[in-house]
N, C-alpha and C. Protein backbone atom coordinates (compact mmCIF):
# COMPACT_ATOMS: atom_id res chain seq x y z
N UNK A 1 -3.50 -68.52 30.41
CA UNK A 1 -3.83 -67.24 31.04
C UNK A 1 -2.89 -66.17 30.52
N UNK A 2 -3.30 -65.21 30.37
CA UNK A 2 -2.71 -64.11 29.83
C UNK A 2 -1.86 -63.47 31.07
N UNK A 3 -0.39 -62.91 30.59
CA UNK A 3 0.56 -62.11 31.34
C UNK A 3 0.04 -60.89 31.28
N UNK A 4 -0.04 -59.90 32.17
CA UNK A 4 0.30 -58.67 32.21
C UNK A 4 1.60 -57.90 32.17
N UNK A 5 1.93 -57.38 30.86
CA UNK A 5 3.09 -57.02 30.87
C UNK A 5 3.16 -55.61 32.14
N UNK A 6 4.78 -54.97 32.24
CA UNK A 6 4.95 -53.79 32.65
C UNK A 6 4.01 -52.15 33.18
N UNK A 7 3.49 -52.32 31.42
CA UNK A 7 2.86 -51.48 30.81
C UNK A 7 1.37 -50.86 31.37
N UNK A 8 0.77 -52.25 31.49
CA UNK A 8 -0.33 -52.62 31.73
C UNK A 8 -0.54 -52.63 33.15
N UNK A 9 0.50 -52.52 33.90
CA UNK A 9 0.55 -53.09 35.27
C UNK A 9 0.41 -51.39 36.03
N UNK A 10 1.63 -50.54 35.24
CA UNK A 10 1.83 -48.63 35.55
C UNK A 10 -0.15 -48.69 35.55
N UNK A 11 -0.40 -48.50 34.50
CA UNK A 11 -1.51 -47.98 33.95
C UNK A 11 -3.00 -48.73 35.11
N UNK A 12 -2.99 -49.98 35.81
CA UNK A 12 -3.88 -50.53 36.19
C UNK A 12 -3.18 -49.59 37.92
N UNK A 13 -2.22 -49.21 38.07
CA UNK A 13 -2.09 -48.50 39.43
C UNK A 13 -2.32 -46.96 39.26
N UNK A 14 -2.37 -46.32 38.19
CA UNK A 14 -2.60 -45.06 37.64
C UNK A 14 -4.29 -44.77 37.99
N UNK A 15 -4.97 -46.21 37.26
CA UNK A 15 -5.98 -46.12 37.40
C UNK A 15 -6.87 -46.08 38.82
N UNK A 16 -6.19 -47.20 39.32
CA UNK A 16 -6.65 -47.30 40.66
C UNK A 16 -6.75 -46.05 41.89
N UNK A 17 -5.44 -45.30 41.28
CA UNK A 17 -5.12 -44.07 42.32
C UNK A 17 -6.32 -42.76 41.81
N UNK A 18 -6.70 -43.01 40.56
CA UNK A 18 -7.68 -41.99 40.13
C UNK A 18 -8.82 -42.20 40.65
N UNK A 19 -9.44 -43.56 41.00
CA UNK A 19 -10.63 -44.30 41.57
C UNK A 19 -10.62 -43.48 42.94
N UNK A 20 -9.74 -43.84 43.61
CA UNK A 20 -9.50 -43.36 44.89
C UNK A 20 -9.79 -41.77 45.26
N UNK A 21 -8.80 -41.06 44.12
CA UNK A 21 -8.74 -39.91 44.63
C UNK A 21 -10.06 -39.00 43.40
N UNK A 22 -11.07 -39.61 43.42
CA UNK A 22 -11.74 -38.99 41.90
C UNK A 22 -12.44 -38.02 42.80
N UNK A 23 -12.97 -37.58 43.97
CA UNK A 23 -13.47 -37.05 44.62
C UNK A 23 -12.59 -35.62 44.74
N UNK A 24 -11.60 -35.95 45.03
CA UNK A 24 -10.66 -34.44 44.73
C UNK A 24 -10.42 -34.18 43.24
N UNK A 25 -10.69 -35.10 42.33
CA UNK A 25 -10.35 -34.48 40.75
C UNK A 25 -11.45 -33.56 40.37
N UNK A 26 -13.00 -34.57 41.28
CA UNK A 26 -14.24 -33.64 40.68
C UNK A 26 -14.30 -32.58 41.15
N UNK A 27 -13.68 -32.65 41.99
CA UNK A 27 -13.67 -31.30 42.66
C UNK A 27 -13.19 -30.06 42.48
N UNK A 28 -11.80 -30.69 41.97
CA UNK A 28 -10.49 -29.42 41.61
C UNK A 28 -11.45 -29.07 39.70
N UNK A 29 -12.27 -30.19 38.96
CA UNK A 29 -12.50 -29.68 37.73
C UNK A 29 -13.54 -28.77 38.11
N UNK A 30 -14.45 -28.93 38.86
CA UNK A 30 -15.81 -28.09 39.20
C UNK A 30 -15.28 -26.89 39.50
N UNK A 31 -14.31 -26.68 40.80
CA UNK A 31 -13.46 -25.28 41.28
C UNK A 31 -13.29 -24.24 39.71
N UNK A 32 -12.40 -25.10 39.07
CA UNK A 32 -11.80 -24.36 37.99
C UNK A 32 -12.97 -24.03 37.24
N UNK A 33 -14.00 -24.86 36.71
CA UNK A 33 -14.99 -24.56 35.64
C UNK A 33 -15.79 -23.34 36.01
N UNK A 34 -15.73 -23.39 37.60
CA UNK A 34 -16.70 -22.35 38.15
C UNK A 34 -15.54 -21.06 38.07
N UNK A 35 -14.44 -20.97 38.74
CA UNK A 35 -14.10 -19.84 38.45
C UNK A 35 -13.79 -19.35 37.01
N UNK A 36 -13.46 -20.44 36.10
CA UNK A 36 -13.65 -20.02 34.74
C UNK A 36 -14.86 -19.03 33.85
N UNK A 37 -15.98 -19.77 34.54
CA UNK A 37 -17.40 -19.22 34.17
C UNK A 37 -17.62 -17.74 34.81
N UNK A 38 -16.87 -17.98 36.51
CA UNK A 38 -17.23 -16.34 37.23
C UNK A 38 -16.44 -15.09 36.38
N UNK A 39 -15.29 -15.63 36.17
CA UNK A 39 -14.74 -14.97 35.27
C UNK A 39 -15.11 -14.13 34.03
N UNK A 40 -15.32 -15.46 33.14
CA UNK A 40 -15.95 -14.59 31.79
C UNK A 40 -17.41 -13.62 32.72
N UNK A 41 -17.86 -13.71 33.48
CA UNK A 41 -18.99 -12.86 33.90
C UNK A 41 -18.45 -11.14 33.85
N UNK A 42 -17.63 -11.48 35.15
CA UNK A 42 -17.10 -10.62 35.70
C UNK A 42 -16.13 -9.39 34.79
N UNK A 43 -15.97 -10.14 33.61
CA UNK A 43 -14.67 -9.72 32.87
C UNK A 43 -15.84 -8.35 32.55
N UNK A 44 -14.94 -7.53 32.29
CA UNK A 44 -15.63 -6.06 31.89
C UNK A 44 -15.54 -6.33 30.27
N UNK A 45 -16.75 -6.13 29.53
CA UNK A 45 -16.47 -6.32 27.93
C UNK A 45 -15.68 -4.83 27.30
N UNK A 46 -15.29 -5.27 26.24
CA UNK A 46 -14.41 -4.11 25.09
C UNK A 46 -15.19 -4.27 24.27
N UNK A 47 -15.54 -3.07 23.41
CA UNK A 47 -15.97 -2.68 21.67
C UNK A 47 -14.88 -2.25 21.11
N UNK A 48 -14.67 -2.41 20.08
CA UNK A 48 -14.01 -2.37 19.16
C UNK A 48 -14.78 -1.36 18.03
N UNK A 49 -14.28 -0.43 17.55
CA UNK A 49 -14.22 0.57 16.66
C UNK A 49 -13.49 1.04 15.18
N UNK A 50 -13.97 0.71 14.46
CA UNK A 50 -12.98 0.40 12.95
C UNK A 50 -13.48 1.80 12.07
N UNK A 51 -11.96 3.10 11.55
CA UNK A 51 -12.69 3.49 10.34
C UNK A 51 -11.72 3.59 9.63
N UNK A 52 -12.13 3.34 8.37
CA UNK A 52 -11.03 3.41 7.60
C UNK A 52 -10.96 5.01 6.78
N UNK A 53 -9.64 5.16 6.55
CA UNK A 53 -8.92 6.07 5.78
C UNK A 53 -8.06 6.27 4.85
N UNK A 54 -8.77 6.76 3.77
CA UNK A 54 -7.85 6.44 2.45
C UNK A 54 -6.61 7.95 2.52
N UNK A 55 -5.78 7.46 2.11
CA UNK A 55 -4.29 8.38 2.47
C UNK A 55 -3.99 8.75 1.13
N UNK A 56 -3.94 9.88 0.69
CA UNK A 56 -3.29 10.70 -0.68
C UNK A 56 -2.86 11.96 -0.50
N UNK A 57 -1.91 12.18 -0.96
CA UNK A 57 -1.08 13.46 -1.27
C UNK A 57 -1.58 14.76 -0.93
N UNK A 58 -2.66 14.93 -1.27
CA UNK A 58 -3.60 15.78 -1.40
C UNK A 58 -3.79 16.08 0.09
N UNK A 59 -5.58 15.05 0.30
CA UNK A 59 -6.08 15.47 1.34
C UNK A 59 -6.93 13.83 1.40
N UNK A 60 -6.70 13.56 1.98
CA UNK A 60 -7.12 12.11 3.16
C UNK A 60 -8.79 12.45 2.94
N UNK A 61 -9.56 11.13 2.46
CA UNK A 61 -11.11 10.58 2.87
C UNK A 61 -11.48 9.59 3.46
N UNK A 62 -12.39 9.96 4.76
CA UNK A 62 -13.04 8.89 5.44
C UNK A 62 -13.47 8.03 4.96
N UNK A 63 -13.79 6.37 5.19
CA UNK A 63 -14.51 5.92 3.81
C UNK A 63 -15.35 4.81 5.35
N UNK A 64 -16.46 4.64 5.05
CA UNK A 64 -17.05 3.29 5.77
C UNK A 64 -16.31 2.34 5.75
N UNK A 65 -16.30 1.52 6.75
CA UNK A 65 -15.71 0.38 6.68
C UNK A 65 -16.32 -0.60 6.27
N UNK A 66 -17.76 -0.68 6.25
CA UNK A 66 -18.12 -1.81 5.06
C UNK A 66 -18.42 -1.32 3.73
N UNK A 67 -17.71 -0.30 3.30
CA UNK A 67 -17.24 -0.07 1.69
C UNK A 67 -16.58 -0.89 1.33
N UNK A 68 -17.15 -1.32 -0.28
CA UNK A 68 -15.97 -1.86 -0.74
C UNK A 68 -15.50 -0.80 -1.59
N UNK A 69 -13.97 -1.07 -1.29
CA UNK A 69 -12.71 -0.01 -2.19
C UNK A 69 -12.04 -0.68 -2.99
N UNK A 70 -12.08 0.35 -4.12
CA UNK A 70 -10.75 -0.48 -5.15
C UNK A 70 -9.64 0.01 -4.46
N UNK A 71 -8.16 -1.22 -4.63
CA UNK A 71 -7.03 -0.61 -4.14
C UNK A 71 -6.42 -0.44 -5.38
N UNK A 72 -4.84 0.46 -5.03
CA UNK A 72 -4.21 0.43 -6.36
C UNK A 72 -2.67 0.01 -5.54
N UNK A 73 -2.37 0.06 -6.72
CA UNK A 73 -0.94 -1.02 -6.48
C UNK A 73 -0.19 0.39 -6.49
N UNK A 74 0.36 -0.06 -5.25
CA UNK A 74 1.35 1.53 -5.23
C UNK A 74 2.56 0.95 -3.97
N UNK A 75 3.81 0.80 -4.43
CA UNK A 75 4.92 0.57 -3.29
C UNK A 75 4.76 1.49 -1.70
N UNK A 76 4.46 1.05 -1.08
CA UNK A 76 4.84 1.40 0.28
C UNK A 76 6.19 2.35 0.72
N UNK A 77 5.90 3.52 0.34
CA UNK A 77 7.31 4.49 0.69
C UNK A 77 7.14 4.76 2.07
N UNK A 78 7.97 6.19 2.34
CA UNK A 78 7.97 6.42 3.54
C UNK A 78 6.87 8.01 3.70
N UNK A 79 5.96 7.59 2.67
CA UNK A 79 5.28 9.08 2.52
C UNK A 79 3.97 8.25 3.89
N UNK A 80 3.38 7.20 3.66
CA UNK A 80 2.57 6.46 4.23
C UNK A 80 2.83 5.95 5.78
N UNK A 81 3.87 5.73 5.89
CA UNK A 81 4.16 5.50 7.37
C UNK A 81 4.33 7.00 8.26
N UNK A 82 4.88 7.76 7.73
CA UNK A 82 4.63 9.17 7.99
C UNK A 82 3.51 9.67 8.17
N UNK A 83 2.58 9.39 7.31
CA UNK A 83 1.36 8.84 7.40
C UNK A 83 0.58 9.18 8.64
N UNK A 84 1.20 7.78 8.64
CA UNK A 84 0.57 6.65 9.65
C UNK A 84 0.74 7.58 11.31
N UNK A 85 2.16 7.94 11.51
CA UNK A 85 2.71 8.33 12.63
C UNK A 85 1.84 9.54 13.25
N UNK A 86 1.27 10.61 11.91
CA UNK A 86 0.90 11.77 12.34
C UNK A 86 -0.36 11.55 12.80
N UNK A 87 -1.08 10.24 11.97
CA UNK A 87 -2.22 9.78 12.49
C UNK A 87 -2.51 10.16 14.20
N UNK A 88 -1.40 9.55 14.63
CA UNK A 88 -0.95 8.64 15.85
C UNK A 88 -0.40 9.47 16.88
N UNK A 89 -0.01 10.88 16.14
CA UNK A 89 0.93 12.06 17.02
C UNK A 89 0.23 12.54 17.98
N UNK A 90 0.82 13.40 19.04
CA UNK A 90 -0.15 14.25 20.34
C UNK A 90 -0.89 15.00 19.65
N UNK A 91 -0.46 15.93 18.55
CA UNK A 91 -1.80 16.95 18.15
C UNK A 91 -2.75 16.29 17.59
N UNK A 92 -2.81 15.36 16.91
CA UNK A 92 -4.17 14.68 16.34
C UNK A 92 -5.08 14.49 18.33
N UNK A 93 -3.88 14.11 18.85
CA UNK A 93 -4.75 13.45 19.84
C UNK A 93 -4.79 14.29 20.64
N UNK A 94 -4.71 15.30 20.89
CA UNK A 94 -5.20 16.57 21.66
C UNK A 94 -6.41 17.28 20.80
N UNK A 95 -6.50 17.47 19.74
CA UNK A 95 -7.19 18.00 19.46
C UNK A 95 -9.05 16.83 19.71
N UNK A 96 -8.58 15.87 19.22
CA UNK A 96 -9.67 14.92 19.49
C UNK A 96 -10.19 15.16 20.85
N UNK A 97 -9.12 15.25 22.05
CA UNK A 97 -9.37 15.64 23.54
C UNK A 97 -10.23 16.51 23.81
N UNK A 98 -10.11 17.47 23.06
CA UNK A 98 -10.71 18.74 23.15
C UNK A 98 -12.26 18.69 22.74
N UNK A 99 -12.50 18.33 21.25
CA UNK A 99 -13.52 18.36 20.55
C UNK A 99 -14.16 17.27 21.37
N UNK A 100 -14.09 16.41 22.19
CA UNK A 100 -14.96 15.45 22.71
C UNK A 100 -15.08 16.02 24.55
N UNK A 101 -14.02 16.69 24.44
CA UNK A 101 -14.44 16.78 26.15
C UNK A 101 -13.90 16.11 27.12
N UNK A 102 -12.61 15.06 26.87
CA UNK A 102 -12.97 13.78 27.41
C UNK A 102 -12.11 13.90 28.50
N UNK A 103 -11.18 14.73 28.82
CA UNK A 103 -10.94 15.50 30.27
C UNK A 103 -12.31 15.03 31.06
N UNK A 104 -13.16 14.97 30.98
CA UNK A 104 -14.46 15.08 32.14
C UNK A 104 -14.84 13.91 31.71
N UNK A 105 -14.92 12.98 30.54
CA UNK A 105 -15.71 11.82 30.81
C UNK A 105 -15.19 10.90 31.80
N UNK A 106 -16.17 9.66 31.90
CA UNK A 106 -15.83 8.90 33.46
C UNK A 106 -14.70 7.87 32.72
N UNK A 107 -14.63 7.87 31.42
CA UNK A 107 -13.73 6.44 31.10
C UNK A 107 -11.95 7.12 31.29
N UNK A 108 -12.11 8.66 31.25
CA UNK A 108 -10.79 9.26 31.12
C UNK A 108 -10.58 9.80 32.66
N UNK A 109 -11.38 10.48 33.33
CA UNK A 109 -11.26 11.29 34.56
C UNK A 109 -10.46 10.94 35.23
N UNK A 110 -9.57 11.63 35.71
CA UNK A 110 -8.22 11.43 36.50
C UNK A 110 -8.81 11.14 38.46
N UNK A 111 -8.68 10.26 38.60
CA UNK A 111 -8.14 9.98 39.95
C UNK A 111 -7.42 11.05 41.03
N UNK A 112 -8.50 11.81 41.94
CA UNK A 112 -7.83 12.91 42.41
C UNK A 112 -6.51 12.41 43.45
N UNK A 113 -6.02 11.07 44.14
CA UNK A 113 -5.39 10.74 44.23
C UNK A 113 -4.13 10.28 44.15
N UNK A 114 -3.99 10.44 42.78
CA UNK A 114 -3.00 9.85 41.16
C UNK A 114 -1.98 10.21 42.00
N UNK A 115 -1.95 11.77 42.18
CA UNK A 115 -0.61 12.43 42.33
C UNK A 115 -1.30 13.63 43.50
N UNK A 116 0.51 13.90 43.92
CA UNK A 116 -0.01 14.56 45.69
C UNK A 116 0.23 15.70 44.63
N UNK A 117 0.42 16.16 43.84
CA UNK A 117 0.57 17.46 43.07
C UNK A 117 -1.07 18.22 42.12
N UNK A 118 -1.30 19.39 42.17
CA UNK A 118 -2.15 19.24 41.65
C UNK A 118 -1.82 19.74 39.89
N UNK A 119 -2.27 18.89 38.65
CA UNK A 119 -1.81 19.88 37.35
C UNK A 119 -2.78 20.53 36.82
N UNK A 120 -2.27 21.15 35.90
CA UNK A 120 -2.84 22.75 35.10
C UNK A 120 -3.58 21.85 33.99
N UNK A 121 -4.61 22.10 33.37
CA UNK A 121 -5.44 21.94 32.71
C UNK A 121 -4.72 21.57 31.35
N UNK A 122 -3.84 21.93 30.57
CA UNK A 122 -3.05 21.91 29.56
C UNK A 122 -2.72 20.27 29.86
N UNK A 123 -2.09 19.68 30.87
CA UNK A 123 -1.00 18.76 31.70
C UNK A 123 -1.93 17.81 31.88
N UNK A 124 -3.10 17.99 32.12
CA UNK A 124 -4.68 16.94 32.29
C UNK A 124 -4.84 16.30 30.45
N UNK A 125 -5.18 17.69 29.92
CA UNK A 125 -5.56 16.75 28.64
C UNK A 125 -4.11 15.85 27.87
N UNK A 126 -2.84 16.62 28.46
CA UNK A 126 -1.95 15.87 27.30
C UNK A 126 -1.77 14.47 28.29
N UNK A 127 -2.06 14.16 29.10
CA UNK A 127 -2.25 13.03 29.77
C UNK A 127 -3.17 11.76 29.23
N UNK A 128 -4.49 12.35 29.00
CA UNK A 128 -5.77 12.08 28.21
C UNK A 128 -5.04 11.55 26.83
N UNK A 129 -4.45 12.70 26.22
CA UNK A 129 -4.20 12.45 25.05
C UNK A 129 -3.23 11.18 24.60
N UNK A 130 -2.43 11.31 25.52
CA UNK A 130 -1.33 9.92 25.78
C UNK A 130 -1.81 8.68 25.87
N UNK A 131 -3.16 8.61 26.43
CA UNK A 131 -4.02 7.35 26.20
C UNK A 131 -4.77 6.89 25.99
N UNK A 132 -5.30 8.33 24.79
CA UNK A 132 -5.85 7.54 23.49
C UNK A 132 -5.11 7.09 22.75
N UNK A 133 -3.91 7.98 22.33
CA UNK A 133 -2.69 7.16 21.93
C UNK A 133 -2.24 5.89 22.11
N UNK A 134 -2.20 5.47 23.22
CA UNK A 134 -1.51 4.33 23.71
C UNK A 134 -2.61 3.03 22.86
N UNK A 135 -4.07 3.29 22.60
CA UNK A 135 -4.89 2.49 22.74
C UNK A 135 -5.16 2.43 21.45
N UNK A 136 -5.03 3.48 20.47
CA UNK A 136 -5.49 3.75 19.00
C UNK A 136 -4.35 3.12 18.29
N UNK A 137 -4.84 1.97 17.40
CA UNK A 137 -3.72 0.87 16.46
C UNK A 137 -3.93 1.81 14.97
N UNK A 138 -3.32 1.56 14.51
CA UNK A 138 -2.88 2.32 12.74
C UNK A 138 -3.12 1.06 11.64
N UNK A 139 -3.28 0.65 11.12
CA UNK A 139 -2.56 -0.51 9.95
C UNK A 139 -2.89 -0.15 8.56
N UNK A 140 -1.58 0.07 8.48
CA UNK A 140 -1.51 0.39 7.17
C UNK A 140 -1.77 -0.87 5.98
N UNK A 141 -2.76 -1.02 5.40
CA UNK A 141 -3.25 -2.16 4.31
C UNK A 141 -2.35 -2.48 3.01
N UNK A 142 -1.77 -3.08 3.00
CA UNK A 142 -1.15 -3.70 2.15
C UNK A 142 -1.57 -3.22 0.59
N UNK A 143 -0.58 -2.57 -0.05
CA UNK A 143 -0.93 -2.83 -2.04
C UNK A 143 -2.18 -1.62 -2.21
N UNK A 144 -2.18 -0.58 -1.20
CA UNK A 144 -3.71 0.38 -0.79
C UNK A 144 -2.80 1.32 -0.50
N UNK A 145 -3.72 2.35 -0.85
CA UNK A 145 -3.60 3.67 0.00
C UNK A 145 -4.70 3.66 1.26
N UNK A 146 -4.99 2.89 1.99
CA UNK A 146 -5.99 2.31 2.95
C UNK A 146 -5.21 2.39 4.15
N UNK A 147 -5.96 2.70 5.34
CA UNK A 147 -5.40 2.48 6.90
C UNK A 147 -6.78 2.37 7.18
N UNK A 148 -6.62 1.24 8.39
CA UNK A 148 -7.42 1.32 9.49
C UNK A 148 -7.52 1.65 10.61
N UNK A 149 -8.28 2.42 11.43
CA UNK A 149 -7.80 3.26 12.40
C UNK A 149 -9.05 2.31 13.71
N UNK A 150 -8.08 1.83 14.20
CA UNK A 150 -8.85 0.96 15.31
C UNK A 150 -8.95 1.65 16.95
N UNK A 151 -10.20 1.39 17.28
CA UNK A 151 -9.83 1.92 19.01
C UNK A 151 -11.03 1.41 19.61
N UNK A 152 -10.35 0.90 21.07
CA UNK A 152 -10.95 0.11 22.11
C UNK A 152 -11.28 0.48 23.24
N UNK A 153 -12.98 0.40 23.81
CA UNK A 153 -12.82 0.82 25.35
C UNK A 153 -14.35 0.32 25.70
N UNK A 154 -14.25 0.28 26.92
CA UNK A 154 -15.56 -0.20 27.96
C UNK A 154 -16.70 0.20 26.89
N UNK A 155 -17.05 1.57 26.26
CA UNK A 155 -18.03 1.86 26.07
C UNK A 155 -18.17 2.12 24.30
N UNK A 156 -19.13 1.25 23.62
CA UNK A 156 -19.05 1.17 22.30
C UNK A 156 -19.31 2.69 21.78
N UNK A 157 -20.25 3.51 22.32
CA UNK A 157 -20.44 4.46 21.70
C UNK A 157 -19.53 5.77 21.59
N UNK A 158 -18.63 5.63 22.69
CA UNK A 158 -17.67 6.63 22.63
C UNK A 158 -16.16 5.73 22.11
N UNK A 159 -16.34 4.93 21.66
CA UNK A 159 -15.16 4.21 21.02
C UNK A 159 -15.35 4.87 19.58
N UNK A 160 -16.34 4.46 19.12
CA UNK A 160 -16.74 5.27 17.63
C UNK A 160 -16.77 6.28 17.37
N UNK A 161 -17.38 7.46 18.74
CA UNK A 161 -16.91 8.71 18.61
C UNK A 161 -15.51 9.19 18.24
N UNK A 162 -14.83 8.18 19.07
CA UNK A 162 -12.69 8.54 19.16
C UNK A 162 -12.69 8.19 18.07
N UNK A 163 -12.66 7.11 17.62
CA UNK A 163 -12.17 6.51 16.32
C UNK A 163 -12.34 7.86 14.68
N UNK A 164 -13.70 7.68 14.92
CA UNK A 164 -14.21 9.21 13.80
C UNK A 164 -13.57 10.30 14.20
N UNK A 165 -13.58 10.91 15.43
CA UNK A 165 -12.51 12.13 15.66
C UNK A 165 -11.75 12.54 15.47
N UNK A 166 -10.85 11.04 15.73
CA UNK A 166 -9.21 10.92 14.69
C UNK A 166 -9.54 11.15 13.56
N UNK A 167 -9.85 10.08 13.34
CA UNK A 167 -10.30 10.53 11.45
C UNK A 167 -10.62 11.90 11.10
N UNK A 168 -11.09 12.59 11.76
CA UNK A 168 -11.49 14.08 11.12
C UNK A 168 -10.43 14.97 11.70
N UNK A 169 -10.04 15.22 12.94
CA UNK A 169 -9.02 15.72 13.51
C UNK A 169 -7.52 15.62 12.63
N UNK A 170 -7.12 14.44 11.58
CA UNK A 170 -5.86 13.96 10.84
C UNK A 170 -6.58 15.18 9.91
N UNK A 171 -7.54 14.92 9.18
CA UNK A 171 -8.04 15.55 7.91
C UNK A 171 -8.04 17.06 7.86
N UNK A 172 -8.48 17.52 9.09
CA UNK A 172 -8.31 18.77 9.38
C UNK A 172 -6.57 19.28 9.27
N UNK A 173 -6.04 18.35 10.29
CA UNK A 173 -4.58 18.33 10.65
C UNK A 173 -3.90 19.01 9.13
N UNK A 174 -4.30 17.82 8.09
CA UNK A 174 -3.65 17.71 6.91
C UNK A 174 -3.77 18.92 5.76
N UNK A 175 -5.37 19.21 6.37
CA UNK A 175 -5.99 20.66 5.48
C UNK A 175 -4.92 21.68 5.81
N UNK A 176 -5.45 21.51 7.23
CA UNK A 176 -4.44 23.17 7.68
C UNK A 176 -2.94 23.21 7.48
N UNK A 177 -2.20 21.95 7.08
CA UNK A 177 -1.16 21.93 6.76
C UNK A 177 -1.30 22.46 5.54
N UNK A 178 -1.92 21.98 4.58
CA UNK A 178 -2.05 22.17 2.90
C UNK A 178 -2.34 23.49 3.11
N UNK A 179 -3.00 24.41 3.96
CA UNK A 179 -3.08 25.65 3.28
C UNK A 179 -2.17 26.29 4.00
N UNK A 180 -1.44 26.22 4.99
CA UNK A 180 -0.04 26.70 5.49
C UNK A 180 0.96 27.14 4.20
N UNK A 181 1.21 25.76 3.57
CA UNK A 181 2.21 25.55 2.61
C UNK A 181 1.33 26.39 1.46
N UNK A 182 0.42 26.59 1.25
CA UNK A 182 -0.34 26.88 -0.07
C UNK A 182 -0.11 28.86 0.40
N UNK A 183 -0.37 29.28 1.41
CA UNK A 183 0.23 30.55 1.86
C UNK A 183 1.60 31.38 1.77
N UNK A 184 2.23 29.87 1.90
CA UNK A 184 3.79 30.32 2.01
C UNK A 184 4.33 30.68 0.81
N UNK A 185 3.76 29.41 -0.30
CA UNK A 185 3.93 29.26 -1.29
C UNK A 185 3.53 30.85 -1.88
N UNK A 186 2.45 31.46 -1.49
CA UNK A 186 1.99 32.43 -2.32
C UNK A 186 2.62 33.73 -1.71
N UNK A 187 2.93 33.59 -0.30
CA UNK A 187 3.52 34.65 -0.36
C UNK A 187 4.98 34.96 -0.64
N UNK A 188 5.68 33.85 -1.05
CA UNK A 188 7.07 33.57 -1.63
C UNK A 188 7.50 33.95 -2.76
N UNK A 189 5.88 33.54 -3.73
CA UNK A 189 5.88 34.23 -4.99
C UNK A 189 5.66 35.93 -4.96
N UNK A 190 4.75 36.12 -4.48
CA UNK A 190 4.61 37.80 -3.96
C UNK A 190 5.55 38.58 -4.03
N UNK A 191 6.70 38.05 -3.20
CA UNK A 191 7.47 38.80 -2.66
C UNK A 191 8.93 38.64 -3.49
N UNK A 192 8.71 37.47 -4.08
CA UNK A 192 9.43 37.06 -5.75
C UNK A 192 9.29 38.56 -7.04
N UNK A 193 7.74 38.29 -7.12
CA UNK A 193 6.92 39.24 -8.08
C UNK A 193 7.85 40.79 -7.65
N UNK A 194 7.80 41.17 -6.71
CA UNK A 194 7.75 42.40 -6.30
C UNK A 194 9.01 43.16 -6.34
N UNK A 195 10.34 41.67 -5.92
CA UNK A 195 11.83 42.31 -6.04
C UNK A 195 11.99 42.36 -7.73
N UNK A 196 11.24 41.66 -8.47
CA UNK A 196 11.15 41.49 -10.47
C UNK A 196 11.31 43.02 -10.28
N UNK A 197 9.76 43.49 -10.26
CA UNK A 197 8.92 44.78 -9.86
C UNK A 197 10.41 45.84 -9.97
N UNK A 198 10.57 45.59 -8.61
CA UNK A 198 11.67 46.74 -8.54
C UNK A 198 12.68 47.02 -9.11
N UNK A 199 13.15 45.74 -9.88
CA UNK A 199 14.23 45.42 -10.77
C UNK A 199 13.72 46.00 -11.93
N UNK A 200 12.82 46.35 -12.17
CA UNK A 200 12.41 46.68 -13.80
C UNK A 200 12.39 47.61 -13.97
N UNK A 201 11.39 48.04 -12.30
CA UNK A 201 11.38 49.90 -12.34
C UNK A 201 12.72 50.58 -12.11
C-alpha cells in the first residue's frame, strides 16, 4: 500500500476545505465577475484624437495622420522641445478656447457651485484653457521633425475639433510671430537706411 507523504496530506485538506466552502468561492467569483462586467458598462468611454505636425523653422504643416512621411535625420536640439512647449502654452490654449466656444460647452461648463465667488469672463476661459492643457500630450517623434498632438474626452467629435484647433491656433501662433520679427526686422533697417540718409546729406 502506498504512503502518503506530508505533501499530499496539506493538499488532500486544502482540498477538502474548498469542497466545503465552494459555495462561498462561487459566489465571491460570480460577485466579482458581475461587478467587473457592471463596470466596464458603466465606465464612461474616451476617444482619442491624433494630428500630427511637422515642425520647421519657418512655419509648421498639418499633415494627416494616416500620411505616410518621410523623416529626416536631424539631432533633437532645443529648437523642438521649445517647440513642443509653445504647442502646449496658455495662448495656444486660449485662443483654441475662444475659436471653439468651449466656455459654454457641456464637457467644459463650470459648476455654478465650484466657488462661493463669482469670476470675470477672462478667469472662466483661462480656467478652460488649463484643461485642455492638462489633457493635450505633445510627442515629439524620434529622428523627425514630426509631433503628435494627442487629446482625449467623452465626446469624439469635439476631441478632433481641439486637437485640429491646436494645430491651427500653434500655426497661426508661429505666423504672427514670423511676421512680428519680419516687421521689426524691416523697420530696424528703415530706420538704419535713414540715419545712412542723414549722414550723407
Amino acid at each position: 500500500m502506498d504512503v502518503m507523504t506530508d505533501r499530499q496530506i496539506h493538499l488532500l485538506d486544502y482540498w477538502q476545505v474548498m469542497i466545503k466552502r465552494r459555495f462561498i468561492i462561487y459566489s465571491a467569483l460570480i460577485l466579482v465577475t458581475g461587478m467587473v462586467t457592471l463596470g466596464s458598462f458603466l465606465a464612461r468611454p474616451m476617444y482619442t484624437a491624433i494630428v500630427q505636425v511637422q515642425i520647421e523653422q519657418n512655419s509648421p504643416n498639418v499633415l494627416p495622420f494616416e500620411q505616410v512621411m518621410s523623416t529626416y535625420s536631424d539631432f533633437r536640439d532645443d529648437f523642438y522641445e521649445t517647440q513642443s512647449r509653445l504647442i502646449q502654452s496658455r495662448s495656444v490654449a486660449r485662443a483654441v478656447v475662444r475659436k471653439l466656444d468651449l466656455t459654454n460647452h457641456e464637457l467644459f461648463r463650470r459648476n455654478p457651485s465650484a466657488s462661493a465667488r463669482p469670476l470675470t469672463p477672462d478667469q472662466i476661459e483661462t480656467i478652460v484653457a488649463d484643461r485642455v492643457r492638462r489633457v493635450l500630450k505633445v510627442e515629439l517623434i524620434r529622428n523627425s521633425r514630426l509631433a503628435n498632438l494627442t487629446y482625449v474626452s467623452a465626446d469624439p467629435e469635439m476631441s478632433a475639433r481641439i486637437a485640429n484647433a491646436i494645430a491651427e491656433a500653434y500655426m497661426e501662433f508661429n505666423s504672427q510671430n514670423a511676421y512680428n520679427t519680419t516687421e521689426r526686422a524691416a523697420e530696424s533697417i528703415s530706420k538704419q537706411v535713414d540715419t545712412l540718409r542723414e549722414e550723407i546729406d
